[in-house]
Protein backbone atom coordinates (compact mmCIF):
# COMPACT_ATOMS: atom_id res chain seq x y z
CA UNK A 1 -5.57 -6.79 -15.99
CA UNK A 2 -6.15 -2.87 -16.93
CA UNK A 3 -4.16 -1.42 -13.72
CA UNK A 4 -5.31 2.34 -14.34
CA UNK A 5 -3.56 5.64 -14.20
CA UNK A 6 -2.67 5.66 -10.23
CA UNK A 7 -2.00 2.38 -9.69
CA UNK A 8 0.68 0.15 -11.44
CA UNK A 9 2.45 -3.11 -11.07
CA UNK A 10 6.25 -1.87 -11.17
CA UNK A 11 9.22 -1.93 -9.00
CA UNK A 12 12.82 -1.20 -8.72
CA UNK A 13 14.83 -4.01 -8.49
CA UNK A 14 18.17 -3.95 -6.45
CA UNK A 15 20.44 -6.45 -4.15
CA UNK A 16 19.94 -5.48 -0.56
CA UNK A 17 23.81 -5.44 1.10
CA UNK A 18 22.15 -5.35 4.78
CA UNK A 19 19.45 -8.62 4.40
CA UNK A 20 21.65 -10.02 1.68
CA UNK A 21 18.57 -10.63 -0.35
CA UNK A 22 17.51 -9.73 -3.86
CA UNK A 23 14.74 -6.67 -3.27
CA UNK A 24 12.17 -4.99 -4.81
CA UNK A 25 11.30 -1.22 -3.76
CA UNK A 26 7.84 0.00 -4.56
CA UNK A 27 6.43 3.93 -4.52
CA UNK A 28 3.50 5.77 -4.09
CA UNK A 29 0.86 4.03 -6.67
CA UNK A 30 2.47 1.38 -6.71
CA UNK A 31 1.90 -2.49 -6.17
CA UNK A 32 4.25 -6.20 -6.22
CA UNK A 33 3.38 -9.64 -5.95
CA UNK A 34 5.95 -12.24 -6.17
CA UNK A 35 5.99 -16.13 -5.27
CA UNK A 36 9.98 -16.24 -5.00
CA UNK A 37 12.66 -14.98 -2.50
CA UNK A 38 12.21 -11.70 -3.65
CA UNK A 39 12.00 -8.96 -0.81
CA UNK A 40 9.74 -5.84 -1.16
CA UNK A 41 10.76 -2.68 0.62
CA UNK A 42 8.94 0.72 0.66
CA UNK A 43 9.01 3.49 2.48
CA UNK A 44 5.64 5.46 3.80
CA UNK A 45 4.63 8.39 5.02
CA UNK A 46 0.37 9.31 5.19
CA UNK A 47 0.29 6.35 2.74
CA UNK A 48 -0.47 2.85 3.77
CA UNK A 49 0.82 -0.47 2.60
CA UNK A 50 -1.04 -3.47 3.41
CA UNK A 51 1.45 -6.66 2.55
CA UNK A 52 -0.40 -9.73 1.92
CA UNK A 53 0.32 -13.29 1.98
CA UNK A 54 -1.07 -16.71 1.29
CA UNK A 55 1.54 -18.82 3.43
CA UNK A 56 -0.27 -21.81 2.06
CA UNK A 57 1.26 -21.22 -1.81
CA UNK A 58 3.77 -18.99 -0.60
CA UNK A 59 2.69 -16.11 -2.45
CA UNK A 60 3.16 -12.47 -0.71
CA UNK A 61 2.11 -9.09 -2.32
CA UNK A 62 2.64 -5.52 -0.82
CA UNK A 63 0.64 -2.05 -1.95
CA UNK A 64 1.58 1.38 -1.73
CA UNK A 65 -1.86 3.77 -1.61
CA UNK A 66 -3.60 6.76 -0.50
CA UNK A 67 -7.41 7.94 -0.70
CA UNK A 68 -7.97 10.85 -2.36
CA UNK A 69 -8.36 13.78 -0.62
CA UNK A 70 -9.67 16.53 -2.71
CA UNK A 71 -11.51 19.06 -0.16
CA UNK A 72 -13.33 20.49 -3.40
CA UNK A 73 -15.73 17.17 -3.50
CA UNK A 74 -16.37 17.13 0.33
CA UNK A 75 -19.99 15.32 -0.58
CA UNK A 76 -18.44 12.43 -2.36
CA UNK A 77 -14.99 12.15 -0.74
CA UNK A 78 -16.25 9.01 1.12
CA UNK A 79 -17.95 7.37 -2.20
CA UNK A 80 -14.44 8.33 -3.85
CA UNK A 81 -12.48 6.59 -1.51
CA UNK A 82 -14.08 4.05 -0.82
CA UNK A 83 -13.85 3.44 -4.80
CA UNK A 84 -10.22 4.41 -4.94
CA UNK A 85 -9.08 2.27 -1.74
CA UNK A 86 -11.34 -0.78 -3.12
CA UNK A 87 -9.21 -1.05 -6.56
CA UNK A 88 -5.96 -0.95 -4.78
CA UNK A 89 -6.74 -3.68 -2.75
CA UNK A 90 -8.57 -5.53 -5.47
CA UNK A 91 -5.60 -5.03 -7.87
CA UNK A 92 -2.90 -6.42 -5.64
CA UNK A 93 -4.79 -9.55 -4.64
CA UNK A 94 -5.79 -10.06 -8.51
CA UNK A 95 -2.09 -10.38 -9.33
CA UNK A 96 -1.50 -12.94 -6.18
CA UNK A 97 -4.88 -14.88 -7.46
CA UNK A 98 -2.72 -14.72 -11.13
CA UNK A 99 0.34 -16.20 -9.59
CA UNK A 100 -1.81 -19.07 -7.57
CA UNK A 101 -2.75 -17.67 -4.32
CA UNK A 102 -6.35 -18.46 -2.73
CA UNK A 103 -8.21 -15.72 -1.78
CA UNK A 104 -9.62 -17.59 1.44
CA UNK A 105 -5.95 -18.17 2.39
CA UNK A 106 -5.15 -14.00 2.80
CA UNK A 107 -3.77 -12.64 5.36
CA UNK A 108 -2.95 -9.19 6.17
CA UNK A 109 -0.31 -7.19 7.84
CA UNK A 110 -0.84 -3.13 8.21
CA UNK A 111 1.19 -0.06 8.07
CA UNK A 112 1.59 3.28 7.83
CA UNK A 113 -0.64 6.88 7.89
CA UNK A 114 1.36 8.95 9.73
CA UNK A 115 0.66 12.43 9.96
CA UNK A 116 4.02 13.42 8.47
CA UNK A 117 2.96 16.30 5.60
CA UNK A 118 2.40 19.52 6.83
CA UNK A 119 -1.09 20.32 6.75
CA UNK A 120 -2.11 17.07 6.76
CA UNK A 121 -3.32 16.52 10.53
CA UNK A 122 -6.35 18.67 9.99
CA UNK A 123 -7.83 16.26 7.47
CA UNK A 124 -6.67 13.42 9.20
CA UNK A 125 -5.28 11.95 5.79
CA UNK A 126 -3.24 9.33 7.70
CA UNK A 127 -6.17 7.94 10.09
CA UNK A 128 -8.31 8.07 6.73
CA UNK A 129 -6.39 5.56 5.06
CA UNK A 130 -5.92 3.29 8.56
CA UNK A 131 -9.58 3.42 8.89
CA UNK A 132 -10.83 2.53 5.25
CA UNK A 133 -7.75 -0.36 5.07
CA UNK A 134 -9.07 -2.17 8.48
CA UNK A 135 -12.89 -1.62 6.81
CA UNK A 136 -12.09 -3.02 3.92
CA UNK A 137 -10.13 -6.33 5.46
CA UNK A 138 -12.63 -6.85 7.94
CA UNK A 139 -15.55 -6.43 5.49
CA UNK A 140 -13.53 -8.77 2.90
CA UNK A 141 -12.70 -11.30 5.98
CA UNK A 142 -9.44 -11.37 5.57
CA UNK A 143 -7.49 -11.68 9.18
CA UNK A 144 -5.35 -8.70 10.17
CA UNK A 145 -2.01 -10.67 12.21
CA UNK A 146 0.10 -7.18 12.69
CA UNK A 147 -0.24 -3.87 12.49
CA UNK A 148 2.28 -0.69 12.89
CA UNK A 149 0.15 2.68 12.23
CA UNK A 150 -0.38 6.28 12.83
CA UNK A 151 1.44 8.39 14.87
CA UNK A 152 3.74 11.33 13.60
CA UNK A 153 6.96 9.42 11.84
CA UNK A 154 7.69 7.76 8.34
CA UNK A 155 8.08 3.43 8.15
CA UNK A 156 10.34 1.76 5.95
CA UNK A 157 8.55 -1.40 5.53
CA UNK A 158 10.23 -4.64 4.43
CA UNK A 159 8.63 -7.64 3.48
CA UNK A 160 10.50 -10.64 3.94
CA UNK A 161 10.21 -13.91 1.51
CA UNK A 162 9.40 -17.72 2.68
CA UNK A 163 7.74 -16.52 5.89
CA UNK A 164 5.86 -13.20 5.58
CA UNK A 165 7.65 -11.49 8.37
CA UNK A 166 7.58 -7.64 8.28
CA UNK A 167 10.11 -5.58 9.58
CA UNK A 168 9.66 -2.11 10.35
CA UNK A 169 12.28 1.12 10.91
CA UNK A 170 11.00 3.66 12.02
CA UNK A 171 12.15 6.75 10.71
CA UNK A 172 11.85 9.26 14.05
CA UNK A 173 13.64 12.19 11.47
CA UNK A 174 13.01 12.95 8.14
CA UNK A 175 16.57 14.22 6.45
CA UNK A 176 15.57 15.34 3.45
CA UNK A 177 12.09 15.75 1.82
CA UNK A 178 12.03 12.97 -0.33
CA UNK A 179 9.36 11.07 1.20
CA UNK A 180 7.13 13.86 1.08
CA UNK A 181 7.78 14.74 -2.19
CA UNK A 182 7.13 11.67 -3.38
CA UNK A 183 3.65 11.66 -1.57
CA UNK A 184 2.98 15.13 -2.89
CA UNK A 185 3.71 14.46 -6.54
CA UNK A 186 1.14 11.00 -6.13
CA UNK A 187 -1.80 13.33 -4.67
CA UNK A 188 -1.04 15.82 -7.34
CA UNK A 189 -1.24 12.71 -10.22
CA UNK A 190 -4.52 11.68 -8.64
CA UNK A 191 -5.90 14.94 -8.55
CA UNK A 192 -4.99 15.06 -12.35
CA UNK A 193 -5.97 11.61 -13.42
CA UNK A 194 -9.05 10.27 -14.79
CA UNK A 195 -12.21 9.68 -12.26
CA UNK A 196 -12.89 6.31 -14.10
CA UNK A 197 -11.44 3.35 -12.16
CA UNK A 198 -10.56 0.60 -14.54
CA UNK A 199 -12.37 -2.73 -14.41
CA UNK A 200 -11.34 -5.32 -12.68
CA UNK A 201 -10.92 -9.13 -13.55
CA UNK A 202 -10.67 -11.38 -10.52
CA UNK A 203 -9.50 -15.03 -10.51
């Protein structure tokens, strides 16, 4: 699989004291997929992570994404999105296909797209990304069980192994600026990156 400039399978591993479990945490571009006891945390702000699971195989997979935004292209920002939000889907549930899930067996739980960033609520950044993710799932036919999005605060997400149960913090103050840094710095990479979206091989 060619995962492209925005969008990479990576994650940084570390023992979580509180859940007692080993834990991946994934960023902004990022994506995980794992069949073991592994849990996957991340932390969003305007993005949106969709975790995935196949219960059947006990595979689970979580994404980390946001649609491109640039007001410069106003006439293709939907075609660009649409494109954009289609390979970060496609890409996670290619590496849970890899590691033996059935794509028939999917199903999805949704977070995130707060309007967090300053500047942000005008373009409705945050609703963007709800809206494509629930499009795309319901086109795709893949059943939506839970769902924790909008409003004005961060999530840290965690993804639990064996069962696929998500739980959610909300973060009601931000104490430093890391999240939106971290958002920032992806928009600005996207912005700079290549406008050809990688083929994709699905199993």
């Amino acid at each position: 699989m060619n995962d492209g400039p925005e969008l990479k399978l990576y994650a940084n591993r570390y023992f979580d004291n509180h859940f007692k479990l080993e834990a991946v945490k994934i960023l902004p571009g990022e994506f995980y997929a794992t069949s073991d006891d592994t849990m996957i945390v991340t932390v969003l702000g305007s993005c949106v992570s969709v975790c995935l699971s196949d219960p059947q195989n006990n595979i689970r997979g979580m994404n980390h994404f946001l649609l491109p935004n640039d007001q410069s292209q106003r006439d293709s920002l939907i075609s660009e999105s649409a494109r954009y939000g289609g390979y970060a889907m496609e890409v996670l549930i290619n590496q849970m296909l890899k590691l033996g899930a059935k794509r028939n067996n999917l199903v999805a739980k949704v977070f995130g797209g707060g309007n967090v960033m300053k500047g942000f609520m005008l373009n409705n950044v945050g609703e963007r990304n709800v809206d494509f993710t629930f499009d795309y799932l319901q086109r795709e036919q893949i059943p939506v069980l839970a769902s924790d999005v909008l409003q004005t605060y961060p999530r840290k997400v965690y993804f639990m192994p064996y069962n696929g149960t998500v739980n959610i913090k909300k973060l009601k103050s931000l104490h430093n600026t890391t999240i939106l840094d971290r958002e920032s710095e992806y928009r600005l990479r996207m912005k700079q990156s290549s406008q050809t979206t990688p083929s994709i091989d699905l199993f």
